[in-house]
PDB file of N, CA and C in Angstrom:
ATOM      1  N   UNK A   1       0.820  -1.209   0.000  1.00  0.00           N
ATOM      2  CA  UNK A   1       0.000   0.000   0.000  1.00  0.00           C
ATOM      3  C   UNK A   1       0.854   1.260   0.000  1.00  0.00           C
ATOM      4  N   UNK A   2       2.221   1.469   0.487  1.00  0.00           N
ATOM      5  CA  UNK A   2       2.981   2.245   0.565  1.00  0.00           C
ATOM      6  C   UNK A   2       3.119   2.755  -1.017  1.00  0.00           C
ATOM      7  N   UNK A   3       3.705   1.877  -1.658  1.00  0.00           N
ATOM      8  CA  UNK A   3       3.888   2.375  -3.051  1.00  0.00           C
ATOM      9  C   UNK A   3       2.769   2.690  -3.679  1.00  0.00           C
ATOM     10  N   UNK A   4       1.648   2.172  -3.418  1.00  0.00           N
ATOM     11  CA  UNK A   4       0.396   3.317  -4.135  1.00  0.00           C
ATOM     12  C   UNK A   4       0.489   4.597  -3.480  1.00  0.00           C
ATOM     13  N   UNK A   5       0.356   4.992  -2.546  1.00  0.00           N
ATOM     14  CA  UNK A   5       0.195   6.064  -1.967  1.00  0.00           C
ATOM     15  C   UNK A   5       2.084   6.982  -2.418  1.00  0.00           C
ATOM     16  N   UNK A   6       2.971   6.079  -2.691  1.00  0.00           N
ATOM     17  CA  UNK A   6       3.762   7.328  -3.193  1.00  0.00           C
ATOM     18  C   UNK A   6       3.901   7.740  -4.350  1.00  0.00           C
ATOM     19  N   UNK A   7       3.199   6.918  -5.236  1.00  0.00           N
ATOM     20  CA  UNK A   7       3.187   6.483  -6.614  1.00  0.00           C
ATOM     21  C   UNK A   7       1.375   7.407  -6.799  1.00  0.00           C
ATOM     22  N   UNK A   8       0.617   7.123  -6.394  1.00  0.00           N
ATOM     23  CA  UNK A   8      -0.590   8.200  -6.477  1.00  0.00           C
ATOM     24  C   UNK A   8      -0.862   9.648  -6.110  1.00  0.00           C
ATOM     25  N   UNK A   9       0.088  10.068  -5.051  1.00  0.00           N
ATOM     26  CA  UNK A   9       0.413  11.359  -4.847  1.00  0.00           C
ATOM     27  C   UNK A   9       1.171  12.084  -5.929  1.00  0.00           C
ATOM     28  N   UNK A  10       2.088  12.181  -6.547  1.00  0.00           N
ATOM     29  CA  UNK A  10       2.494  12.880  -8.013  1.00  0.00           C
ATOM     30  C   UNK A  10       1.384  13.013  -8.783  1.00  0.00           C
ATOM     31  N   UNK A  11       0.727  11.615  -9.506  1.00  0.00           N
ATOM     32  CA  UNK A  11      -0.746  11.570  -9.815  1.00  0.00           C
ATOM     33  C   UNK A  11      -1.404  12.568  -9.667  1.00  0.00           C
ATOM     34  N   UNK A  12      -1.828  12.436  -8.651  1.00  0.00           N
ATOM     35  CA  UNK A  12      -3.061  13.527  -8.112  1.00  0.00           C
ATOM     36  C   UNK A  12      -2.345  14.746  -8.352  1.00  0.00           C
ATOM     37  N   UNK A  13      -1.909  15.251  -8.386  1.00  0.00           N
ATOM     38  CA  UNK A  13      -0.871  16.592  -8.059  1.00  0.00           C
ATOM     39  C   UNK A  13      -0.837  16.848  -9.610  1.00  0.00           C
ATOM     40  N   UNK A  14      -0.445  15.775 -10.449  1.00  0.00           N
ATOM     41  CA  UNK A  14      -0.178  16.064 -11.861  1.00  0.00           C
ATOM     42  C   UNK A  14      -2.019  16.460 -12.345  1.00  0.00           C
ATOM     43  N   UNK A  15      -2.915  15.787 -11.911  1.00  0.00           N
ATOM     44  CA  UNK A  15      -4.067  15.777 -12.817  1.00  0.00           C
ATOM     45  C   UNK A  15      -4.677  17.094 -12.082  1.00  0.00           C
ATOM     46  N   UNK A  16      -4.710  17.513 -11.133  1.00  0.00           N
ATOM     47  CA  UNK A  16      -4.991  18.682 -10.513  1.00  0.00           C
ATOM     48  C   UNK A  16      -4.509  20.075 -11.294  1.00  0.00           C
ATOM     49  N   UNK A  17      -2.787  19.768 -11.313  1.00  0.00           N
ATOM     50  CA  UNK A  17      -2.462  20.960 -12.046  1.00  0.00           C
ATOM     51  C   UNK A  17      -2.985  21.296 -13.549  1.00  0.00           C
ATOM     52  N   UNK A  18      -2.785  19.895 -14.137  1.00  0.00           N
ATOM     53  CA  UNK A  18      -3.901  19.954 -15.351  1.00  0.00           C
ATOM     54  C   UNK A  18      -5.181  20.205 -16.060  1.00  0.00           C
ATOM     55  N   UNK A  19      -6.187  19.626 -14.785  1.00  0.00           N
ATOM     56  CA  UNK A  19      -7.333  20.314 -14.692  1.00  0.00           C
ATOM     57  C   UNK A  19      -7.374  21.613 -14.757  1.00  0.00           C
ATOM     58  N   UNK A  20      -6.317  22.523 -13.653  1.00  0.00           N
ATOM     59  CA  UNK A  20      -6.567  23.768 -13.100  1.00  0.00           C
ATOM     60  C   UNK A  20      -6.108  24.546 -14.796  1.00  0.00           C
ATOM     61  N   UNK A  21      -4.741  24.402 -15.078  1.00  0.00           N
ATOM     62  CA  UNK A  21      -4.450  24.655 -16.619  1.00  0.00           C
ATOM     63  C   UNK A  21      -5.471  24.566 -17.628  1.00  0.00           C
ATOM     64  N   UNK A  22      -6.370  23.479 -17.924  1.00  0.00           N
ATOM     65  CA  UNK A  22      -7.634  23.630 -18.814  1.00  0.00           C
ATOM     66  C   UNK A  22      -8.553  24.750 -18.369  1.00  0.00           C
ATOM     67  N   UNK A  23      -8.688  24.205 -17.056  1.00  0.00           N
ATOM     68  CA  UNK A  23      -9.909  25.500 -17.020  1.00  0.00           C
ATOM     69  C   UNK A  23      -9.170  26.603 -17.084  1.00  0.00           C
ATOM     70  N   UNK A  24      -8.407  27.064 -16.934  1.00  0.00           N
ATOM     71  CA  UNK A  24      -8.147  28.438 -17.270  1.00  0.00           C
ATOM     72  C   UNK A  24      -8.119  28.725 -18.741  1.00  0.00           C
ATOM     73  N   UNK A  25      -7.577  27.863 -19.522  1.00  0.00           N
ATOM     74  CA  UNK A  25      -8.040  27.878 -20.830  1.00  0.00           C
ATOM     75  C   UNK A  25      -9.236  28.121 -21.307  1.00  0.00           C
ATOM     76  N   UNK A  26     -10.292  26.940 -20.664  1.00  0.00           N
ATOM     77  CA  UNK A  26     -11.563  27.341 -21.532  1.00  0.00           C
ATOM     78  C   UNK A  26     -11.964  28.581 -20.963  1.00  0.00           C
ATOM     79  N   UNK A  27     -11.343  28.961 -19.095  1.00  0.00           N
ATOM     80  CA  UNK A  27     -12.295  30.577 -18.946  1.00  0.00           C
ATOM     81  C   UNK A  27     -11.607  31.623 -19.941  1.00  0.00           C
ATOM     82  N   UNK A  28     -10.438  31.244 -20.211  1.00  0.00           N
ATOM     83  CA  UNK A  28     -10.156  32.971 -21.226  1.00  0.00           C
ATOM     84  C   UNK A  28     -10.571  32.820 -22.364  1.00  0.00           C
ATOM     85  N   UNK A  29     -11.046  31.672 -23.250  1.00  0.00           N
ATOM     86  CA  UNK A  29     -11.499  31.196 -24.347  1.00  0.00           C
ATOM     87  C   UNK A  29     -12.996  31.646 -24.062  1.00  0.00           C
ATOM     88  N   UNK A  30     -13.818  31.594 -22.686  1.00  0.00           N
ATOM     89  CA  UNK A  30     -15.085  31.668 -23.150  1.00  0.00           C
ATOM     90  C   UNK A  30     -14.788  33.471 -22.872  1.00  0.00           C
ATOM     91  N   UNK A  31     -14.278  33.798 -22.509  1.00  0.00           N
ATOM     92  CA  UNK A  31     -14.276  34.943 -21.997  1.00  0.00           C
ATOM     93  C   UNK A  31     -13.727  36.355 -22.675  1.00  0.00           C
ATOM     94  N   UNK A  32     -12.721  36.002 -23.692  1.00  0.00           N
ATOM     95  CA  UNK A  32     -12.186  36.087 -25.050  1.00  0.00           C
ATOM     96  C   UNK A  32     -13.643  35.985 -26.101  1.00  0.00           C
ATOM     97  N   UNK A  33     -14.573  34.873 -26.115  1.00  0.00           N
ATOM     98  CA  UNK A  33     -15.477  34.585 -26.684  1.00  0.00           C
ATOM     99  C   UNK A  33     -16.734  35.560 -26.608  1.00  0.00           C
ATOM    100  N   UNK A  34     -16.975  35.762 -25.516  1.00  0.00           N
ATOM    101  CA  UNK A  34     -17.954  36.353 -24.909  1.00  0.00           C
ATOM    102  C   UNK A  34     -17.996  37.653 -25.340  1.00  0.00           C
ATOM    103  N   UNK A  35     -16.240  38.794 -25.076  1.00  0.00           N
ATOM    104  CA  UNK A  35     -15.938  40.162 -25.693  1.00  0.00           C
ATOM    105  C   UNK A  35     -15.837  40.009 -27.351  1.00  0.00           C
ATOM    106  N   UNK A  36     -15.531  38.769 -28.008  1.00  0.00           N
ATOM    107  CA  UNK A  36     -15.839  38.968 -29.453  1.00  0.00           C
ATOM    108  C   UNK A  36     -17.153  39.397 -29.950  1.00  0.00           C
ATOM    109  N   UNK A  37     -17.922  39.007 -29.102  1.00  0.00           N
ATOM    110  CA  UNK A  37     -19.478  38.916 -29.681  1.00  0.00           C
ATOM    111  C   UNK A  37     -19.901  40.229 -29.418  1.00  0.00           C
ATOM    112  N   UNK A  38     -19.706  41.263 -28.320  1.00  0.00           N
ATOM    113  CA  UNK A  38     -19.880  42.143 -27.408  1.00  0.00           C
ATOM    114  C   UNK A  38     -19.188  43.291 -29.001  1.00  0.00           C
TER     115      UNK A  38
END
């Protein structure tokens, strides 16, 4: 169980930062989107 837990912590950490990176993408994309139309 040790090695999941040191081996799943990077994991989590990696898909978190990734998530957080997309969404910031799609908010300046919708948001970028939003002042095109405007």
């Amino acid at each position: 169980m040790v090695w999941l837990q040191t081996y799943s912590m990077p994991c989590l950490s990696y898909l978190l930062r990734y998530n957080r990176l997309q969404y910031d993408l799609i908010k300046t994309r919708l948001l970028s989107g939003f002042f095109m139309r405007e």
